[in-house]
Protein backbone atom coordinates (compact mmCIF):
# COMPACT_ATOMS: atom_id res chain seq x y z
CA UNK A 1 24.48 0.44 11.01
CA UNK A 2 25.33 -2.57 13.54
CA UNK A 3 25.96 -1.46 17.17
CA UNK A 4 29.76 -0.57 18.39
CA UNK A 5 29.47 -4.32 20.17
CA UNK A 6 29.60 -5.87 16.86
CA UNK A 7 32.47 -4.59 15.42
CA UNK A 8 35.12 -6.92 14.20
CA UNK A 9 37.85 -5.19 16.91
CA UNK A 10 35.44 -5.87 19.36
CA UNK A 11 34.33 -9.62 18.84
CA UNK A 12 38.39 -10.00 17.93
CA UNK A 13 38.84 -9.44 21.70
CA UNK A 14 36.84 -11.99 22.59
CA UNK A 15 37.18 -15.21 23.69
CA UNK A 16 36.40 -17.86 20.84
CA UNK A 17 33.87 -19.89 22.32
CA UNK A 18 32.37 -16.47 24.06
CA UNK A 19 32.92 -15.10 20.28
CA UNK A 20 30.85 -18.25 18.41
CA UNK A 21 28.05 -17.34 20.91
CA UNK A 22 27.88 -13.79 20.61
CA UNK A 23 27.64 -13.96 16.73
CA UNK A 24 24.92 -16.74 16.88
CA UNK A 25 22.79 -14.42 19.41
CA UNK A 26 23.43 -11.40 17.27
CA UNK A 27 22.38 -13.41 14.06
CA UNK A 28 18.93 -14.60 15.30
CA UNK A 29 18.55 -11.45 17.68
CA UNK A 30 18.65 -8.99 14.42
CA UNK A 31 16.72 -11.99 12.08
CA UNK A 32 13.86 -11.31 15.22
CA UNK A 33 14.00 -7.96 14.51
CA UNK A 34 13.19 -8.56 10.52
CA UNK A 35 10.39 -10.64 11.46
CA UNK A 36 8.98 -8.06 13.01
CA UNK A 37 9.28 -5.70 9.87
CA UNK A 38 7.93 -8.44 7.99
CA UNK A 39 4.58 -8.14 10.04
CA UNK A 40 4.70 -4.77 9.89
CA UNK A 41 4.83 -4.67 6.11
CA UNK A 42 1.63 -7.32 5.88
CA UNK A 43 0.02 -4.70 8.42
CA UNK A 44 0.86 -2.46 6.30
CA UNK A 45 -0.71 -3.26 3.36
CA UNK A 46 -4.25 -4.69 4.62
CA UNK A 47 -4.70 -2.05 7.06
CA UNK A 48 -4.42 -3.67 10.29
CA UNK A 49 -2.54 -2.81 13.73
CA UNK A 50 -2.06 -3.68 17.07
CA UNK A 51 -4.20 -6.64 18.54
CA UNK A 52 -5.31 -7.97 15.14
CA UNK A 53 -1.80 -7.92 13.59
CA UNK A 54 -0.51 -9.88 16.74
CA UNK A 55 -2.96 -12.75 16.04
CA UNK A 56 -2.56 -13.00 12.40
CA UNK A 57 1.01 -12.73 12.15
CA UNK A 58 1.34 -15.19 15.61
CA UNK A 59 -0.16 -17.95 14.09
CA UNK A 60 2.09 -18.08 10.19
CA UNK A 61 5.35 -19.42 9.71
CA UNK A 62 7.94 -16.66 8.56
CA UNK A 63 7.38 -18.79 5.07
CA UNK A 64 4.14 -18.42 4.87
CA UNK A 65 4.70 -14.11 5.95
CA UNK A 66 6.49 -14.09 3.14
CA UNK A 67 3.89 -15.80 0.66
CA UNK A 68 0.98 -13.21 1.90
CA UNK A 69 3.33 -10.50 1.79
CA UNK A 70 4.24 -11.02 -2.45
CA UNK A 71 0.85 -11.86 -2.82
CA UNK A 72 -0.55 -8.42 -0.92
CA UNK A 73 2.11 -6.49 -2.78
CA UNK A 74 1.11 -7.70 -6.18
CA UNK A 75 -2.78 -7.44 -5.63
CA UNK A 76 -2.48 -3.99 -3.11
CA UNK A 77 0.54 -1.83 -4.96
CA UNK A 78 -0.10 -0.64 -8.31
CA UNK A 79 2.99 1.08 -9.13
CA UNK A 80 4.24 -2.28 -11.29
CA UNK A 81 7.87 -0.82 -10.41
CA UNK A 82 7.09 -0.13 -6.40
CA UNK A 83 5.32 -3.65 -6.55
CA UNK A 84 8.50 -5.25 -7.62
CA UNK A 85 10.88 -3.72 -5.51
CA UNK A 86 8.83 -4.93 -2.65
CA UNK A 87 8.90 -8.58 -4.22
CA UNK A 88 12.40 -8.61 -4.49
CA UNK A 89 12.77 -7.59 -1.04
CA UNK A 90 10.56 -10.79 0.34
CA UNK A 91 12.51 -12.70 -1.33
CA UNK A 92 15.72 -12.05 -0.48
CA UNK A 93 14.14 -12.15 3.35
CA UNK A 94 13.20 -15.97 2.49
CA UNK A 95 16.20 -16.57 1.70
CA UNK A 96 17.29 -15.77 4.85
CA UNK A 97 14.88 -17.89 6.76
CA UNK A 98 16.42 -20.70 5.17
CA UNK A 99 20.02 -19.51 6.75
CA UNK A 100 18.07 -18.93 10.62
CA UNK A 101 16.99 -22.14 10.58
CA UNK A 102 20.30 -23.22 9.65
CA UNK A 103 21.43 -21.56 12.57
CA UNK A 104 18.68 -22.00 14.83
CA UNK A 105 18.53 -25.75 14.30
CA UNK A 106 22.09 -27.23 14.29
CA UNK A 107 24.74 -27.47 16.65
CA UNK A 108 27.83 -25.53 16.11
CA UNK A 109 31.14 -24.24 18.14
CA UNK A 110 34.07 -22.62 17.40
CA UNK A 111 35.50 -22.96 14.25
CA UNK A 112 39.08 -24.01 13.84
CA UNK A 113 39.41 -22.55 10.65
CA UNK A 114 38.15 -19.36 10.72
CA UNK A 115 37.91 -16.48 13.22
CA UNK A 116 34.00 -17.30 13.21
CA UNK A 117 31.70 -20.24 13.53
CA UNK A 118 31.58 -23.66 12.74
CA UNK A 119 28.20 -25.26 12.16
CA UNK A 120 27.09 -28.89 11.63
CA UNK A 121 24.45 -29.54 9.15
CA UNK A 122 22.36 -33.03 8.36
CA UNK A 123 21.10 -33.49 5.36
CA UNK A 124 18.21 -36.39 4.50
CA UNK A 125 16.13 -34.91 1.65
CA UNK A 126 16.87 -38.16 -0.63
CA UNK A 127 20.58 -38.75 0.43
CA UNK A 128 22.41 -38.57 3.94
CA UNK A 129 24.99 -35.60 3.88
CA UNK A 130 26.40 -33.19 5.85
CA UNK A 131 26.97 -29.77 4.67
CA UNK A 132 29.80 -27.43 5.87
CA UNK A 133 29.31 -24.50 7.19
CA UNK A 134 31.68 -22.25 8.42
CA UNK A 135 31.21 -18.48 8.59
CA UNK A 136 33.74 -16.09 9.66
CA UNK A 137 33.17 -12.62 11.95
CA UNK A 138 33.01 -10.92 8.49
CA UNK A 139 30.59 -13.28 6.72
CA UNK A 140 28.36 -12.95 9.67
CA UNK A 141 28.48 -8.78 9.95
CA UNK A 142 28.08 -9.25 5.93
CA UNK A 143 24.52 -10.98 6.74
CA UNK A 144 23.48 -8.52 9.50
CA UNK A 145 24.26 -5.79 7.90
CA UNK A 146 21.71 -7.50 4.92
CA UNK A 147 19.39 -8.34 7.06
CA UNK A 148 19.00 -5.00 8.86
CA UNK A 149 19.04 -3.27 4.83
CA UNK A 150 15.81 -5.99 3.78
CA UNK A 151 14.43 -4.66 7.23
CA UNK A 152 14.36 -1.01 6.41
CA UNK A 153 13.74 -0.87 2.98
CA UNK A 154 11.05 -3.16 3.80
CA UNK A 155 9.73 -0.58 6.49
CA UNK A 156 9.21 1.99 3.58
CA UNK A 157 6.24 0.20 2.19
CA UNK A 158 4.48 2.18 5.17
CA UNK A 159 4.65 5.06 3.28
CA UNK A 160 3.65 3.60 -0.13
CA UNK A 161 0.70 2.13 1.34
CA UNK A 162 -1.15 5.30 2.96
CA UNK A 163 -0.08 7.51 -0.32
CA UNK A 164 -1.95 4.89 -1.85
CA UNK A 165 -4.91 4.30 0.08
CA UNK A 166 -5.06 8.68 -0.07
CA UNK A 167 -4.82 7.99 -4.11
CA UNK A 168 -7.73 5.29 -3.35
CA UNK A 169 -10.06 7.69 -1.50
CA UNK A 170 -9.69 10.50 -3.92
CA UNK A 171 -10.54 7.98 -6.18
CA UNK A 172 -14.00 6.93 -4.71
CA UNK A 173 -14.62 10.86 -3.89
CA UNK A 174 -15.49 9.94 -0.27
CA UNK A 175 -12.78 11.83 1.21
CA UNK A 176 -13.72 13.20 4.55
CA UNK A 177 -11.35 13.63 7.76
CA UNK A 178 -13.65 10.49 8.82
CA UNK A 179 -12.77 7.99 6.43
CA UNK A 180 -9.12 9.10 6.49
CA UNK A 181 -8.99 7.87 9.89
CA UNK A 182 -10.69 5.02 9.79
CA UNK A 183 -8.73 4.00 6.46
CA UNK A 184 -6.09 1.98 8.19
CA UNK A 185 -9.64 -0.78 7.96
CA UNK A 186 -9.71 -0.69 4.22
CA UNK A 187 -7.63 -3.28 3.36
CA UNK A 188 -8.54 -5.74 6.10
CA UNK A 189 -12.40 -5.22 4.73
CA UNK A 190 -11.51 -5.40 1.19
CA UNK A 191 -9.60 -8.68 1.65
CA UNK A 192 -12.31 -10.27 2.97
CA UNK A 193 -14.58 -9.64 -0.03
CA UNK A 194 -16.33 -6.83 2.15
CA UNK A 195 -17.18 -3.28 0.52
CA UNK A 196 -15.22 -0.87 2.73
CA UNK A 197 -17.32 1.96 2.17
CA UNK A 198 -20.04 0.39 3.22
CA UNK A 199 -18.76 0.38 7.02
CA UNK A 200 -17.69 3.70 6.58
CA UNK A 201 -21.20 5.45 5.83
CA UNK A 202 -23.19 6.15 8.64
CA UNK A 203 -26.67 5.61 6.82
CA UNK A 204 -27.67 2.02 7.29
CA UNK A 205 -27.52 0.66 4.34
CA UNK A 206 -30.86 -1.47 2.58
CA UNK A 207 -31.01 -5.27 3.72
CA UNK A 208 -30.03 -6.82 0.71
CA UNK A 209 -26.63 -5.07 0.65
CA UNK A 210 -26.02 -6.20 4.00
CA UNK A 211 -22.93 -8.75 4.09
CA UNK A 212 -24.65 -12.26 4.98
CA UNK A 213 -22.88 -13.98 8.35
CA UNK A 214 -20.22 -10.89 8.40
CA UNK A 215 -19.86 -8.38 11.24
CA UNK A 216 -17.25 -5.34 11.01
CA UNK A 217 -14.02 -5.46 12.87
C-alpha cells in the first residue's frame, strides 16, 4: 500500500513542477527499495547475510542480480512450480530496471499533456530517435504499486528457502540444533563446489578430503 503522500488528491495539490519531482523521487526511492529485496532474495537462497551479502550484491549491476537470482532459483528450489513463480517474478523486476534507467538517465519536466511527467529519451542503437514518454500521476502509482507487489512476493522466497534447507537436512540425517544454525552457510559452501557438511562436523576430516587452496567462511 503506497504512503498517504502519494495519493493522487495529494500530488493533485501540488504544484506541477514540485509534482514532476515528487513522482520521479518516489519512482526511484521505492525501485531502491526493490533492489534491496532483490539482494535479499540472492541472500536468501545461498545462505549468506550481513557483511558478505553487502560485498557481493555491491559489486553486480541490478542486471546481473537478476541473472544469479533465475539461475539460484532454478538450481536451489525444487518445487518446479515455486521455482517458476520466483522466475517470473525476476523478470518482471528486469523489466523494470529498464524503466529506472529510463528515469534515472534522461531529463524530463512537467508534462503539458498530462497531469504527470514528461520525459525525453535518445535513442542510438542503429538509428537516432527519440522516444516519448509521458506518464501521468496514475501511470506512475500503477508502477509503484508493481514494484512494491514484485518486492514482497519476492520477500517470500525467505520462507521457501529455510523450509527447504530443513527438507535438505532431514535429508542428509545430520539434523542437530548445530547444523540448523549454522545452515544459513549451506548454500554459500555448496556454490562454491565445497561439501557443506564437511565444515559442519567437528572431527577433522582425513587430508585427502580436505578442499585444496579453500578456507571456510
Amino acid at each position: 500500500m503506497l504512503p498517504c503522500m502519494l495519493t493522487k488528491t495529494h500530488l493533485l495539490a501540488l504544484e506541477p513542477d514540485m509534482r514532476a519531482f515528487t513522482l520521479v523521487g518516489a519512482f526511484m526511492g521505492y525501485f531502491a527499495l526493490l533492489e534491496v529485496g532483490i539482494n535479499a532474495a540472492i541472500g536468501e537462497v545461498i545462505g549468506i547475510t550481513g557483511a558478505r551479502l553487502s560485498i557481493v550484491s555491491r559489486n553486480m549491476g541490478f542486471d546481473d542480480k537478476i541473472k544469479t537470482l533465475r539461475a539460484l532459483v532454478d538450481f536451489h528450489i525444487a518445487d518446479l512450480s515455486q521455482a517458476a513463480k520466483f522466475d517470473e517474478l525476476a523478470r518482471r523486476a528486469r523489466k523494470y530496471g529498464e524503466f529506472r534507467n529510463i528515469v534515472a538517465h534522461n531529463p524530463f519536466r512537467r508534462s503539458h499533456i498530462s497531469d504527470g511527467v514528461e520525459f525525453f529519451q535518445t535513442s542510438a542503437s542503429s538509428k537516432l530517435d527519440f522516444p516519448k514518454m509521458d506518464w501521468s500521476i496514475d501511470e506512475f502509482l500503477k508502477r509503484i504499486d508493481e514494484i512494491n507487489q514484485i518486492d514482497n512476493d519476492l520477500r517470500s522466497i525467505e520462507h521457501r528457502m529455510s523450509i527447504h534447507r530443513i527438507a535438505e537436512l532431514l535429508k542428509s540425517g545430520n539434523v542437530t540444533t548445530d547444523t540448523i544454525e549454522k545452515g544459513t552457510d549451506l548454500g554459500l559452501l555448496s556454490l562454491f563446489g565445497l561439501d557443506a557438511m564437511t565444515f559442519l562436523d567437528d572431527s577433522t576430516p582425513d587430508e585427502e578430503q580436505k578442499p585444496q587452496g579453500a578456507r571456510p567462511f
